[in-house]
PDB file of N, CA and C in Angstrom:
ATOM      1  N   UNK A   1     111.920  80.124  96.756  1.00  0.00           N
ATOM      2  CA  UNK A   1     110.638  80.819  96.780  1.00  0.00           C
ATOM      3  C   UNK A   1     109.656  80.013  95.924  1.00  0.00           C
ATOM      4  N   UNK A   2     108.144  79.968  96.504  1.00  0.00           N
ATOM      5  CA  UNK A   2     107.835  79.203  95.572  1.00  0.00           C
ATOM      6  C   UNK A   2     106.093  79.907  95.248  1.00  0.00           C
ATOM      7  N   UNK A   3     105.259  79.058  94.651  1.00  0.00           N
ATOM      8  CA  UNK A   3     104.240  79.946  94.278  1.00  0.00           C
ATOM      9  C   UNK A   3     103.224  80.546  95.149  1.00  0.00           C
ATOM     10  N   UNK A   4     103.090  79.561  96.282  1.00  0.00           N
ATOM     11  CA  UNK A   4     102.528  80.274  97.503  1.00  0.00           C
ATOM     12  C   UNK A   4     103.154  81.635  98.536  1.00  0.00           C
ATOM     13  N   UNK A   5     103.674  82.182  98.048  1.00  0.00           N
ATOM     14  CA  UNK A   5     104.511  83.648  98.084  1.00  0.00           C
ATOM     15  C   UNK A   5     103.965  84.838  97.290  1.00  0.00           C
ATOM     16  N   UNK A   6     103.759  84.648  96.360  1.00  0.00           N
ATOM     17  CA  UNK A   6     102.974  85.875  95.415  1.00  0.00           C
ATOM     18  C   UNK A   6     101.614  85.706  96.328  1.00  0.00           C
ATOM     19  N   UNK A   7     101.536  87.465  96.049  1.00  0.00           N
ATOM     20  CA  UNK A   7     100.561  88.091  97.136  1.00  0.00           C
ATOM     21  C   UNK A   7      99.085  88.238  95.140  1.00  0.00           C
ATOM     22  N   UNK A   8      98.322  87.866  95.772  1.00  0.00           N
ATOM     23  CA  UNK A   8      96.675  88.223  95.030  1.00  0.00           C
ATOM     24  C   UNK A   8      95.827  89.236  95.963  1.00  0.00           C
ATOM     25  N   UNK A   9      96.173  90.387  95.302  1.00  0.00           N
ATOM     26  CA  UNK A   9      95.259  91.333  96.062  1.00  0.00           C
ATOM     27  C   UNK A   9      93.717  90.909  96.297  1.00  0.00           C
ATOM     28  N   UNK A  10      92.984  90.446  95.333  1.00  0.00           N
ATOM     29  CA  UNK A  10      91.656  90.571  95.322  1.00  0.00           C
ATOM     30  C   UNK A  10      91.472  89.032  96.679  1.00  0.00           C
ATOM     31  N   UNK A  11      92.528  88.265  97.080  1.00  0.00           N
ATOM     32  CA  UNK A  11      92.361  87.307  97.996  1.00  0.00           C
ATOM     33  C   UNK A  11      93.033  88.016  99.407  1.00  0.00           C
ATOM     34  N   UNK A  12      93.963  89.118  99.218  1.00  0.00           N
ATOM     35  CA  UNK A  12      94.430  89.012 100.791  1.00  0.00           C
ATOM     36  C   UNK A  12      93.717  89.808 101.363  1.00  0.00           C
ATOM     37  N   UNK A  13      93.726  89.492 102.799  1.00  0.00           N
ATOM     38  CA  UNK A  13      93.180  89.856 104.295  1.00  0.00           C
ATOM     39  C   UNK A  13      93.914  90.924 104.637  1.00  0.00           C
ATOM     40  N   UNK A  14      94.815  91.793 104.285  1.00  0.00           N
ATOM     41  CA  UNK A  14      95.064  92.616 104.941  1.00  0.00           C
ATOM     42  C   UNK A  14      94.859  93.558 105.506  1.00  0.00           C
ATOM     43  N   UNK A  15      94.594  94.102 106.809  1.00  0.00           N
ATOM     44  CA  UNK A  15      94.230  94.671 107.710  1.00  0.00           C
ATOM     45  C   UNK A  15      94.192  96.179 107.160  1.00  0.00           C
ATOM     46  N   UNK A  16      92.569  97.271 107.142  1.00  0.00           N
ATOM     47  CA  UNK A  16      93.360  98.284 106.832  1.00  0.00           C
ATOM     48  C   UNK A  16      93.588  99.195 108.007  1.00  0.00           C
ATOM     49  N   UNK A  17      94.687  99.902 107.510  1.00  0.00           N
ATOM     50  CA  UNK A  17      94.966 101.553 108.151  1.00  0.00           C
ATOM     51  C   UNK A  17      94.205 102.618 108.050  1.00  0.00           C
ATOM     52  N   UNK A  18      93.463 103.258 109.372  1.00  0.00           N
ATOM     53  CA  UNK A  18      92.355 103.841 108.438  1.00  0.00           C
ATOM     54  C   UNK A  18      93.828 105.551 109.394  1.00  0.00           C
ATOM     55  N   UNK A  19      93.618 106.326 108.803  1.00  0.00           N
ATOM     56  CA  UNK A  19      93.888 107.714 109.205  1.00  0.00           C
ATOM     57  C   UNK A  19      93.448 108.995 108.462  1.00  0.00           C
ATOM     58  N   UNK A  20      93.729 110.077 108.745  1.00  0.00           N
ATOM     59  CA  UNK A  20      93.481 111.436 108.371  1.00  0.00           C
ATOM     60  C   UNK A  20      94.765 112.311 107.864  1.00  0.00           C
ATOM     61  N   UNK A  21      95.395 113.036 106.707  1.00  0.00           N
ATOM     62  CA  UNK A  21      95.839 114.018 106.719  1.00  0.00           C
ATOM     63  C   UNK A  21      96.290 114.782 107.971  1.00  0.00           C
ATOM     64  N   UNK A  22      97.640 115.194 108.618  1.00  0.00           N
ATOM     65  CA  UNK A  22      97.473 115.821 109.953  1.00  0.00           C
ATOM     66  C   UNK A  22      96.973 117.048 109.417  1.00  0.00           C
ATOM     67  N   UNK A  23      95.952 117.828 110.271  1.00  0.00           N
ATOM     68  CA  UNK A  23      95.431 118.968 110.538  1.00  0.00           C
ATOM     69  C   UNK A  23      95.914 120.110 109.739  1.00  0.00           C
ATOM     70  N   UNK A  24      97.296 120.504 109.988  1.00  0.00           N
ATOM     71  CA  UNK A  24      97.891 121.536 109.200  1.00  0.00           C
ATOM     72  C   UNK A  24      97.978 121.244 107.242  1.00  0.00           C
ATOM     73  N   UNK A  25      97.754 120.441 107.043  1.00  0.00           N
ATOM     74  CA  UNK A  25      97.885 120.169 105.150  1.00  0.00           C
ATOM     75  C   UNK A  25      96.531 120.315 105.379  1.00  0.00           C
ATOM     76  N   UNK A  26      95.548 119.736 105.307  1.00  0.00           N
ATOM     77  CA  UNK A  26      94.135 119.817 104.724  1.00  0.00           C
ATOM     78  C   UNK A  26      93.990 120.830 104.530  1.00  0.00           C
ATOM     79  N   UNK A  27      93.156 121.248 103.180  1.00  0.00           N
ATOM     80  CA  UNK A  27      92.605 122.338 103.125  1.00  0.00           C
ATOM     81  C   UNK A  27      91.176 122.458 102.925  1.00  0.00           C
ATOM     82  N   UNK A  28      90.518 121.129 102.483  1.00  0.00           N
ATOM     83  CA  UNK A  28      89.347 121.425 102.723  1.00  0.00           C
ATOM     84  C   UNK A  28      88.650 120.208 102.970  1.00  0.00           C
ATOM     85  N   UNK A  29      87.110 119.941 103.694  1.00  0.00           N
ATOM     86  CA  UNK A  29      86.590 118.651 104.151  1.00  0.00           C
ATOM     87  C   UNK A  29      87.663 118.012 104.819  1.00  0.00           C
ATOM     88  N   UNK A  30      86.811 116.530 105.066  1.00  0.00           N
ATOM     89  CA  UNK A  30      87.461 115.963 106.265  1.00  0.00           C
ATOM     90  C   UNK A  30      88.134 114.450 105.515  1.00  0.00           C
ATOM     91  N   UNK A  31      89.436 114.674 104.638  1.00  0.00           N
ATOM     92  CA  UNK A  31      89.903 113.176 104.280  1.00  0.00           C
ATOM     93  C   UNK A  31      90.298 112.286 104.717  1.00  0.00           C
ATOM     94  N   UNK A  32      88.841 111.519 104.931  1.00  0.00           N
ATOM     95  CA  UNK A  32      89.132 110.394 105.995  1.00  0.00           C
ATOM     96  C   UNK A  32      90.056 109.382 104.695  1.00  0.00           C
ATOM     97  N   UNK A  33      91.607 108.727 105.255  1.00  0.00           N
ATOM     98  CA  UNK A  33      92.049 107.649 104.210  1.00  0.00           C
ATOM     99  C   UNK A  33      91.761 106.419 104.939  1.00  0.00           C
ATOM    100  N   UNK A  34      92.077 105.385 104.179  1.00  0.00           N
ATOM    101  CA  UNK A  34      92.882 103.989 104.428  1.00  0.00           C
ATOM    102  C   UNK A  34      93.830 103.604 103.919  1.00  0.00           C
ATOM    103  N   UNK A  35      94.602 102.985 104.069  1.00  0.00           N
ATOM    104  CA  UNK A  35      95.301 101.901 103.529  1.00  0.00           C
ATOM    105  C   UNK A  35      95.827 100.354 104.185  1.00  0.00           C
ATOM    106  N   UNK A  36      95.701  99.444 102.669  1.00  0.00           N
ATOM    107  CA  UNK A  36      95.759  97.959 103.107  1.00  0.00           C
ATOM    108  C   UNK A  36      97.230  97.601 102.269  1.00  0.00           C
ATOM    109  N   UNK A  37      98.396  97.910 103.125  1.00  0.00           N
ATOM    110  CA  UNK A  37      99.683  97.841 102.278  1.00  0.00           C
ATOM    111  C   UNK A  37     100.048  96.163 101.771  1.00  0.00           C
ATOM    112  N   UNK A  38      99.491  96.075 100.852  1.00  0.00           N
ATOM    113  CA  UNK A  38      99.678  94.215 100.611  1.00  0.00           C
ATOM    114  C   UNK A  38     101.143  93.416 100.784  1.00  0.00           C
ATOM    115  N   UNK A  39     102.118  94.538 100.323  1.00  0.00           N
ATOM    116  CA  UNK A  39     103.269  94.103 100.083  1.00  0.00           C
ATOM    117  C   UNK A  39     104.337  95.347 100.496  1.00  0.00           C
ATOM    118  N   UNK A  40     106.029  94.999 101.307  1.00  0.00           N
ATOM    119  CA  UNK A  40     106.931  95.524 101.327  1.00  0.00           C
ATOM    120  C   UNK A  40     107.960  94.751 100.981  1.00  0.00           C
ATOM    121  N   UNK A  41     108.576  94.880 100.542  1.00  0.00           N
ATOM    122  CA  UNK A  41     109.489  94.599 100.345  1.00  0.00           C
ATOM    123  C   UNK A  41     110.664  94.080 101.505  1.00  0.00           C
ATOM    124  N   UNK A  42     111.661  93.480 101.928  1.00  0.00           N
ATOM    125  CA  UNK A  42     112.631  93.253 102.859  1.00  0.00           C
ATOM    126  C   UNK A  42     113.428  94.315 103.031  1.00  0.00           C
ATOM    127  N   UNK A  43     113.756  95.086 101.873  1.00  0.00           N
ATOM    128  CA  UNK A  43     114.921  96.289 102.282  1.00  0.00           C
ATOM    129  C   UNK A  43     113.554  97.424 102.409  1.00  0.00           C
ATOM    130  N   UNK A  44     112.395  97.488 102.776  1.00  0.00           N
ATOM    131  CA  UNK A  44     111.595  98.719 103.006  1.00  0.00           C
ATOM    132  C   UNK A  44     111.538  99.548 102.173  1.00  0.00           C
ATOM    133  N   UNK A  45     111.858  99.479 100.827  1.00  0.00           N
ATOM    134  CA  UNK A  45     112.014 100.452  99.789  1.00  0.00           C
ATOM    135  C   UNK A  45     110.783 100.518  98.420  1.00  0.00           C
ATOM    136  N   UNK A  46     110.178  99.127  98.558  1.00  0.00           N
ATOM    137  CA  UNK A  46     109.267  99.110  97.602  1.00  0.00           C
ATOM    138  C   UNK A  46     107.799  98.379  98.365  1.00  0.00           C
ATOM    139  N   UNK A  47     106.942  98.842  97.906  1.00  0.00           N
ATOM    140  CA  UNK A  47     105.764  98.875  99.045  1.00  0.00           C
ATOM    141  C   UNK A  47     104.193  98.681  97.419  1.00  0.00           C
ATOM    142  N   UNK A  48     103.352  98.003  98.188  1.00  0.00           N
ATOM    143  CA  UNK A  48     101.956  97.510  97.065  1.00  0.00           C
ATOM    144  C   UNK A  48     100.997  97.747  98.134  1.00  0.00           C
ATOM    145  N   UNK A  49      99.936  98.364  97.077  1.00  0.00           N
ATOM    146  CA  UNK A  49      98.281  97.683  98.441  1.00  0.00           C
ATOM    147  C   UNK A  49      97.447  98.568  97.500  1.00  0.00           C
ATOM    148  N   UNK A  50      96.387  99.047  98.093  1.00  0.00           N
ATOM    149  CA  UNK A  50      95.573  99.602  97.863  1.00  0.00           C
ATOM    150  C   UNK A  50      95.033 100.704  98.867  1.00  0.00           C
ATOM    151  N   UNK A  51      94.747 102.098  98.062  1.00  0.00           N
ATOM    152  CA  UNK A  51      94.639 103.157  99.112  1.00  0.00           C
ATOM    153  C   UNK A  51      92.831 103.959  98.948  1.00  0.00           C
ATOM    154  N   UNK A  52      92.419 103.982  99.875  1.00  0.00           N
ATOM    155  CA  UNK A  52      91.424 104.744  99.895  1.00  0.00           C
ATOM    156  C   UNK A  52      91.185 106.073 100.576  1.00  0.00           C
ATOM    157  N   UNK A  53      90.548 107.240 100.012  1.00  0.00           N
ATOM    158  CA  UNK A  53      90.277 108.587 100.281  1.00  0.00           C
ATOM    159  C   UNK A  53      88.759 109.295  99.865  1.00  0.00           C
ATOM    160  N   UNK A  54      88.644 109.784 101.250  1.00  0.00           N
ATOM    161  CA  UNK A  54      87.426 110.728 101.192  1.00  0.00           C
ATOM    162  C   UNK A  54      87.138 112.012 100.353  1.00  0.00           C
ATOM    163  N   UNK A  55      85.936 112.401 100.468  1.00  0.00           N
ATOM    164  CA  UNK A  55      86.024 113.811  99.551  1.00  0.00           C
ATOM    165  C   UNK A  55      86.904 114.575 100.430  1.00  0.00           C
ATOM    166  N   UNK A  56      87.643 115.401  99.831  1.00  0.00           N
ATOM    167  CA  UNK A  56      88.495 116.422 100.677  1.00  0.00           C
ATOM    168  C   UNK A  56      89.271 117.152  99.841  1.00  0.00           C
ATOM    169  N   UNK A  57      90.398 117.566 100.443  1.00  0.00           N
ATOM    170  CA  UNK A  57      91.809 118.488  99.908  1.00  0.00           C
ATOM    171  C   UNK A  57      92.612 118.610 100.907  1.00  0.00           C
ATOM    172  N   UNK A  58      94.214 118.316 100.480  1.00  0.00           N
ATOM    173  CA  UNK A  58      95.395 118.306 101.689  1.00  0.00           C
ATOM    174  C   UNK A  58      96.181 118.478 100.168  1.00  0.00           C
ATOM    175  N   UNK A  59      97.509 119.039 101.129  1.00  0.00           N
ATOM    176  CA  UNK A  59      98.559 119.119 100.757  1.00  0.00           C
ATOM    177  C   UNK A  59      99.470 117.703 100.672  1.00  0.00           C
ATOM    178  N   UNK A  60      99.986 117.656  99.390  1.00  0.00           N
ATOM    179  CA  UNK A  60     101.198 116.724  99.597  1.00  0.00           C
ATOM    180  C   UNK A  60     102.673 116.868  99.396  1.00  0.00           C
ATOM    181  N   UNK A  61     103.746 116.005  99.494  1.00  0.00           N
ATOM    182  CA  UNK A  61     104.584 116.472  99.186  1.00  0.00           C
ATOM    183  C   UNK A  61     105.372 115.016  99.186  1.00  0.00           C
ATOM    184  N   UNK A  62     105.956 114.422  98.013  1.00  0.00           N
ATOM    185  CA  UNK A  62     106.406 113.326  97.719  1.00  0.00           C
ATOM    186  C   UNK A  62     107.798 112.980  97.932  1.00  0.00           C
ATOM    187  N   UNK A  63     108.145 111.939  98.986  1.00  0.00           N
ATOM    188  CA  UNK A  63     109.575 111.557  99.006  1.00  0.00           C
ATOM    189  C   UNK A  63     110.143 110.677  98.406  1.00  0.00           C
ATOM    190  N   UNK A  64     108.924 109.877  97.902  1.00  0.00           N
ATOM    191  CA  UNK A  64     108.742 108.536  97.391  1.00  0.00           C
ATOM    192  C   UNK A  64     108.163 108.610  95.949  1.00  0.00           C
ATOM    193  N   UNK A  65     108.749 107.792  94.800  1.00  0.00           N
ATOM    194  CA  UNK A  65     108.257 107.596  93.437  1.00  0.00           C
ATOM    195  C   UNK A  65     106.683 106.674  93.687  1.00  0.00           C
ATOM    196  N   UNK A  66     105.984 107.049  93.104  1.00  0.00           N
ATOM    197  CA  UNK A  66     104.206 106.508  93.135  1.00  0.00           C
ATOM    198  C   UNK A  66     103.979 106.182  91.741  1.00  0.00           C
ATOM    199  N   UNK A  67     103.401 105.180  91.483  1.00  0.00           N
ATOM    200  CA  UNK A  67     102.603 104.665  90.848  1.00  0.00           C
ATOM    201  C   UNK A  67     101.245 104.481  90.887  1.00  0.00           C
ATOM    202  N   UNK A  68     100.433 105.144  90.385  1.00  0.00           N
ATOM    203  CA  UNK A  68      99.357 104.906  90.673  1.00  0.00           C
ATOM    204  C   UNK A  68      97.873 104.388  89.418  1.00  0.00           C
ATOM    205  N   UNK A  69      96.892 103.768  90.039  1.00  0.00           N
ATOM    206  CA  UNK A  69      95.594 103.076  89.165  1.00  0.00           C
ATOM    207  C   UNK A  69      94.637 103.359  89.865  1.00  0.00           C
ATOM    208  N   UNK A  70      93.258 103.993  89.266  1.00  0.00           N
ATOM    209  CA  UNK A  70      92.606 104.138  90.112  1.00  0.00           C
ATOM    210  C   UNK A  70      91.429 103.448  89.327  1.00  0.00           C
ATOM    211  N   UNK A  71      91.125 102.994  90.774  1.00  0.00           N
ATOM    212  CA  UNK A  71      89.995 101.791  90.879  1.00  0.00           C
ATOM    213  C   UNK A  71      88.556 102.219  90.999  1.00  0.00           C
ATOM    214  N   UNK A  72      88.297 103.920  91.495  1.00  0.00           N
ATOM    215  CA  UNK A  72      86.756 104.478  91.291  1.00  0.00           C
ATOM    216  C   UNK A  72      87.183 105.281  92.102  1.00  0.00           C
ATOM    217  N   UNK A  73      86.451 106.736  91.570  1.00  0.00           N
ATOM    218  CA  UNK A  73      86.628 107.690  91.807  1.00  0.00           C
ATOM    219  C   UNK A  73      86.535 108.559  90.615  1.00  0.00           C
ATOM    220  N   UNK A  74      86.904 110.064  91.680  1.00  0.00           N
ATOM    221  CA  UNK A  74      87.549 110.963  91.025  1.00  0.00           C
ATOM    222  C   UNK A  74      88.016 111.798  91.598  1.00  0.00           C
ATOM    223  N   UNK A  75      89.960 112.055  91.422  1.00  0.00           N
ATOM    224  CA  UNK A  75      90.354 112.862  91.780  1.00  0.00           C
ATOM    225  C   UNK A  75      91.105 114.064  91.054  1.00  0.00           C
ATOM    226  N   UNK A  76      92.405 115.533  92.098  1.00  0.00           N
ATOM    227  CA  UNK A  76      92.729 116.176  91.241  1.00  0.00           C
ATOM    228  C   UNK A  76      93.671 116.408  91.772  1.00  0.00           C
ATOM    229  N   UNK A  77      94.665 116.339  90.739  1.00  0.00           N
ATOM    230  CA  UNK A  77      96.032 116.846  91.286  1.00  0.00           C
ATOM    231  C   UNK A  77      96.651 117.614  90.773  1.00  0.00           C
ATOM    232  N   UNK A  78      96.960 119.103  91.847  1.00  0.00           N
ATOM    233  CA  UNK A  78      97.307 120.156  91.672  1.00  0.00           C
ATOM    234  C   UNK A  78      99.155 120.779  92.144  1.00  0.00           C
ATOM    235  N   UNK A  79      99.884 120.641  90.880  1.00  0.00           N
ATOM    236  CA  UNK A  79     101.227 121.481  91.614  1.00  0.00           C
ATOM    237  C   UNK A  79     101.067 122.310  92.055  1.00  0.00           C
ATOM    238  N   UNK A  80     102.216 123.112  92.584  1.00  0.00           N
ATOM    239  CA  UNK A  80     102.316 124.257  93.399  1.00  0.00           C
ATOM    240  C   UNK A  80     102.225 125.119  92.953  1.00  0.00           C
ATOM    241  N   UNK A  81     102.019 125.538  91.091  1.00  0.00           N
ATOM    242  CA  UNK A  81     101.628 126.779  90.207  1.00  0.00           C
ATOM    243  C   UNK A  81     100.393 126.797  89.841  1.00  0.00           C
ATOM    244  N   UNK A  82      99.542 125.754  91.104  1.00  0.00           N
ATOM    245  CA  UNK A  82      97.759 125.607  90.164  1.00  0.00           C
ATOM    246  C   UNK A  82      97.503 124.876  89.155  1.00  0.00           C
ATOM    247  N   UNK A  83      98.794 124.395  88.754  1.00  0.00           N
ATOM    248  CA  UNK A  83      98.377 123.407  87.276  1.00  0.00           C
ATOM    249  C   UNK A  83      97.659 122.035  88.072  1.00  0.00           C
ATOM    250  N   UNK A  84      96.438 121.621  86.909  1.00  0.00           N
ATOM    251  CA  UNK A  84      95.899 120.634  87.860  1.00  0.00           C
ATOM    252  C   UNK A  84      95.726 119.458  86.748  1.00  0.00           C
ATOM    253  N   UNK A  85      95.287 118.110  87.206  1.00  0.00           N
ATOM    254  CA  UNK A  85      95.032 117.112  86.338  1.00  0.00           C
ATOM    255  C   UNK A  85      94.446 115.854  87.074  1.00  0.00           C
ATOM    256  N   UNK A  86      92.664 116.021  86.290  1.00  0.00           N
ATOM    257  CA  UNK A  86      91.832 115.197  86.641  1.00  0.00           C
ATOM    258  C   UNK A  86      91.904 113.810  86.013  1.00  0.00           C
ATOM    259  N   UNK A  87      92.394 113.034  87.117  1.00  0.00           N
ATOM    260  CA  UNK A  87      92.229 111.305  87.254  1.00  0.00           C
ATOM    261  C   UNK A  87      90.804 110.530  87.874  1.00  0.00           C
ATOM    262  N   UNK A  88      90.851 109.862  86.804  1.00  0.00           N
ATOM    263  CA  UNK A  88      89.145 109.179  87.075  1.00  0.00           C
ATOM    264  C   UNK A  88      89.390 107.398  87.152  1.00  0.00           C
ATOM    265  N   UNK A  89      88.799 106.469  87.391  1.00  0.00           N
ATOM    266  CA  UNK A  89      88.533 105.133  87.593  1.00  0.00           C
ATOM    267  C   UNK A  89      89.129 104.978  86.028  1.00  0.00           C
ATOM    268  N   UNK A  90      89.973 104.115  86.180  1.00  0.00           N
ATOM    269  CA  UNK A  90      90.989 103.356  84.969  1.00  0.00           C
ATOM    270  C   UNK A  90      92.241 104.323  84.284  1.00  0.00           C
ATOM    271  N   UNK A  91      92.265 105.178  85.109  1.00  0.00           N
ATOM    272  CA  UNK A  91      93.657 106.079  84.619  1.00  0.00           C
ATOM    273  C   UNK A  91      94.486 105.584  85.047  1.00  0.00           C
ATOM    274  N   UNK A  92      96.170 105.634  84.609  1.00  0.00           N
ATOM    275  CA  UNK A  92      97.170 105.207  85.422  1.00  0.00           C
ATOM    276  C   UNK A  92      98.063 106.548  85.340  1.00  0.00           C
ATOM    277  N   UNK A  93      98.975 106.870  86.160  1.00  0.00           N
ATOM    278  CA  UNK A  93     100.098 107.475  86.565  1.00  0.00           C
ATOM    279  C   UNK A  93     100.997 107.292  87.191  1.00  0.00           C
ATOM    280  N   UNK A  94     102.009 108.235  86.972  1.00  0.00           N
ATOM    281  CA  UNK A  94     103.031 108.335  88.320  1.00  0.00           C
ATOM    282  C   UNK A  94     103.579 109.792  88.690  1.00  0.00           C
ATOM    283  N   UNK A  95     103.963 109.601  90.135  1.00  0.00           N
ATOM    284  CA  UNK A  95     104.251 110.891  90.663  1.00  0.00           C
ATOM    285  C   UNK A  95     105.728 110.838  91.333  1.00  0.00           C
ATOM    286  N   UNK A  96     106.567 111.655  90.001  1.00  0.00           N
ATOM    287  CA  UNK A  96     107.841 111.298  91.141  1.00  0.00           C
ATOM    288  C   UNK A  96     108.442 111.774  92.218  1.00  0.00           C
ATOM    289  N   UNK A  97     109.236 111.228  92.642  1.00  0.00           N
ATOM    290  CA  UNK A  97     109.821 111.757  94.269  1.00  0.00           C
ATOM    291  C   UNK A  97     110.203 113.741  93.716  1.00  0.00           C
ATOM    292  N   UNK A  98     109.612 114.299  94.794  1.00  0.00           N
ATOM    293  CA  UNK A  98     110.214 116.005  94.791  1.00  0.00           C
ATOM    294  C   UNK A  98     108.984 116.694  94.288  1.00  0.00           C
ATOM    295  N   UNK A  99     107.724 115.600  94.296  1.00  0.00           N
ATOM    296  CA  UNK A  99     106.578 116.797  93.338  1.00  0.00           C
ATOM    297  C   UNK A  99     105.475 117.231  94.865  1.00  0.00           C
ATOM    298  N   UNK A 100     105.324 118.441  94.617  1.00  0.00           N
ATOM    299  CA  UNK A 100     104.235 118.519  95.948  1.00  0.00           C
ATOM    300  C   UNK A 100     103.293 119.773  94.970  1.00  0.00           C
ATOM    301  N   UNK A 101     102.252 119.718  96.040  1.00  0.00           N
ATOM    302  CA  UNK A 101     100.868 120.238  95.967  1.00  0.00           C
ATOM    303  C   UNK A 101     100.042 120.174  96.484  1.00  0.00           C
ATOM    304  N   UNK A 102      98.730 119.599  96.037  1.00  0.00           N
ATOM    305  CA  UNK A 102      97.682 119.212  96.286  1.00  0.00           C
ATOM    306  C   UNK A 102      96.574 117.929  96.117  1.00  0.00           C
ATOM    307  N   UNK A 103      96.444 117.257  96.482  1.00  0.00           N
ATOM    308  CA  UNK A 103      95.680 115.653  96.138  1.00  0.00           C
ATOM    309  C   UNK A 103      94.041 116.005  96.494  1.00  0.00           C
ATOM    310  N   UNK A 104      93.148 116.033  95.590  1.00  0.00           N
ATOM    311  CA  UNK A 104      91.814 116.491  95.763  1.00  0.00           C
ATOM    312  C   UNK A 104      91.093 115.527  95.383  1.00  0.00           C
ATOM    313  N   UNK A 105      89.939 114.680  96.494  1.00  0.00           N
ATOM    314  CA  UNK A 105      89.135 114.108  96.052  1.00  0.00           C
ATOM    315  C   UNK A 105      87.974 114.518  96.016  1.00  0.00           C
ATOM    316  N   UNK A 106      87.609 114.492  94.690  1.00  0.00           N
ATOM    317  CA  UNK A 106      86.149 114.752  94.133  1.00  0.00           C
ATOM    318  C   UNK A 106      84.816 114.010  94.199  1.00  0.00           C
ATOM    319  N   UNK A 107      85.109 112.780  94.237  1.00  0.00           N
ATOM    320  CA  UNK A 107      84.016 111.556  94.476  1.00  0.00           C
ATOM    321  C   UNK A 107      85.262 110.346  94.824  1.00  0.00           C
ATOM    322  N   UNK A 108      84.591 109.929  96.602  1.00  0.00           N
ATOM    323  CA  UNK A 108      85.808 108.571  97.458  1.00  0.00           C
ATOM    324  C   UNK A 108      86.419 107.910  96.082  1.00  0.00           C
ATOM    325  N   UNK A 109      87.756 108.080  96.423  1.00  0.00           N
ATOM    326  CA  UNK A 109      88.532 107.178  95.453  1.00  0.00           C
ATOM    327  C   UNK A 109      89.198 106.207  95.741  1.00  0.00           C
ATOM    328  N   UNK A 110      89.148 105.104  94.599  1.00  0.00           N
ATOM    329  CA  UNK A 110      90.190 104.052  95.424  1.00  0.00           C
ATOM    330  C   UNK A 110      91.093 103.565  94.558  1.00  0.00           C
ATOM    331  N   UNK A 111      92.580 103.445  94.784  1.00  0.00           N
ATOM    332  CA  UNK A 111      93.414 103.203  93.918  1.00  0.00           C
ATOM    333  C   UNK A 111      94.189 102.142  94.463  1.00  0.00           C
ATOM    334  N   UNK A 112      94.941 101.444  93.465  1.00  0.00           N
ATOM    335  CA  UNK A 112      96.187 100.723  93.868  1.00  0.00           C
ATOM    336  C   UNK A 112      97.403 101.615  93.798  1.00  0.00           C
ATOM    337  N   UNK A 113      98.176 101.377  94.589  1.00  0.00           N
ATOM    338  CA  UNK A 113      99.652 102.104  94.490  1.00  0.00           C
ATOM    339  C   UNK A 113     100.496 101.051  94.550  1.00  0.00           C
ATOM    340  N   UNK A 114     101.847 101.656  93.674  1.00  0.00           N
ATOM    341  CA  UNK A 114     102.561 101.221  94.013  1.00  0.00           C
ATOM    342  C   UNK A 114     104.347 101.976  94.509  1.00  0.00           C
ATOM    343  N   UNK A 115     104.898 102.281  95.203  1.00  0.00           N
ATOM    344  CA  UNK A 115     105.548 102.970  95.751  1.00  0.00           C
ATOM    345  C   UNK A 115     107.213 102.479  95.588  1.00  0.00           C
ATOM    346  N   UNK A 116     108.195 103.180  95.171  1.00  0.00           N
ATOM    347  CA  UNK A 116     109.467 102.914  95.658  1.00  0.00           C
ATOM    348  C   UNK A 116     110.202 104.277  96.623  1.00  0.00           C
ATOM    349  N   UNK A 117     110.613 104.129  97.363  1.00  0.00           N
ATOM    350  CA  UNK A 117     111.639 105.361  98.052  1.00  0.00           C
ATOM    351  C   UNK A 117     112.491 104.812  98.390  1.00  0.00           C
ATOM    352  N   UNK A 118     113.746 105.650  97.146  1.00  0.00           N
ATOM    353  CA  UNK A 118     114.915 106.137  97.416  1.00  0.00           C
ATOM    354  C   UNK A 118     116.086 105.801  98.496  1.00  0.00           C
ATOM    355  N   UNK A 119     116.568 105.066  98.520  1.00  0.00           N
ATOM    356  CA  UNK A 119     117.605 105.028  99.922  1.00  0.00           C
ATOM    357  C   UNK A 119     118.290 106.438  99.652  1.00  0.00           C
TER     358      UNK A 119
END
């Protein structure tokens, strides 16, 4: 392997994914996303890029450990008892596999993720 192999986000071309929340999770507005997955891994288990989201509200529900940085915005994330916690441009977190709720964007956000799931 050599140095032309490491991926530079702020240089790659990668194509984005633009989609929506299916119908039944949203709960409120219309979250239009993207994503530009920079990197997977060979065994499909660990995944990089950068994700973008509209103002809105959907339900989530995590199979996968997340890492997350957010790059501008502001969002809110709510468990399933209402507890909530506002992330803004330069916060970092993570969300591990088994947590669900709610993902609320307050002003378009854009983050890097980074993802592992579980075999």
């Amino acid at each position: 392997m050599n140095i032309d192999q490491l991926i530079n986000f702020a240089e790659a071309e990668t194509p984005a994914e633009n989609y929506r929340p299916a119908a039944e999770k949203v709960l409120k507005g219309d979250p239009a996303q993207s994503v530009r997955n920079h990197y997977s891994s060979p065994c499909k288990q660990f995944h990089a890029g950068i994700w973008e989201g509209a103002v809105g509200q959907w339900k989530i529900s995590y199979t996968e450990h997340e890492y997350c940085e957010i790059l501008q915005g502001v969002s809110v994330i709510r468990d399933q008892d209402g507890n909530a916690v506002t992330y803004r441009t330069g916060d970092r977190f993570v969300i591990p596999a088994g947590f669900s709720g709610t993902w609320e964007v307050l002003e378009d956000t854009r983050k890097v993720y980074v993802i592992f799931e579980q075999a």
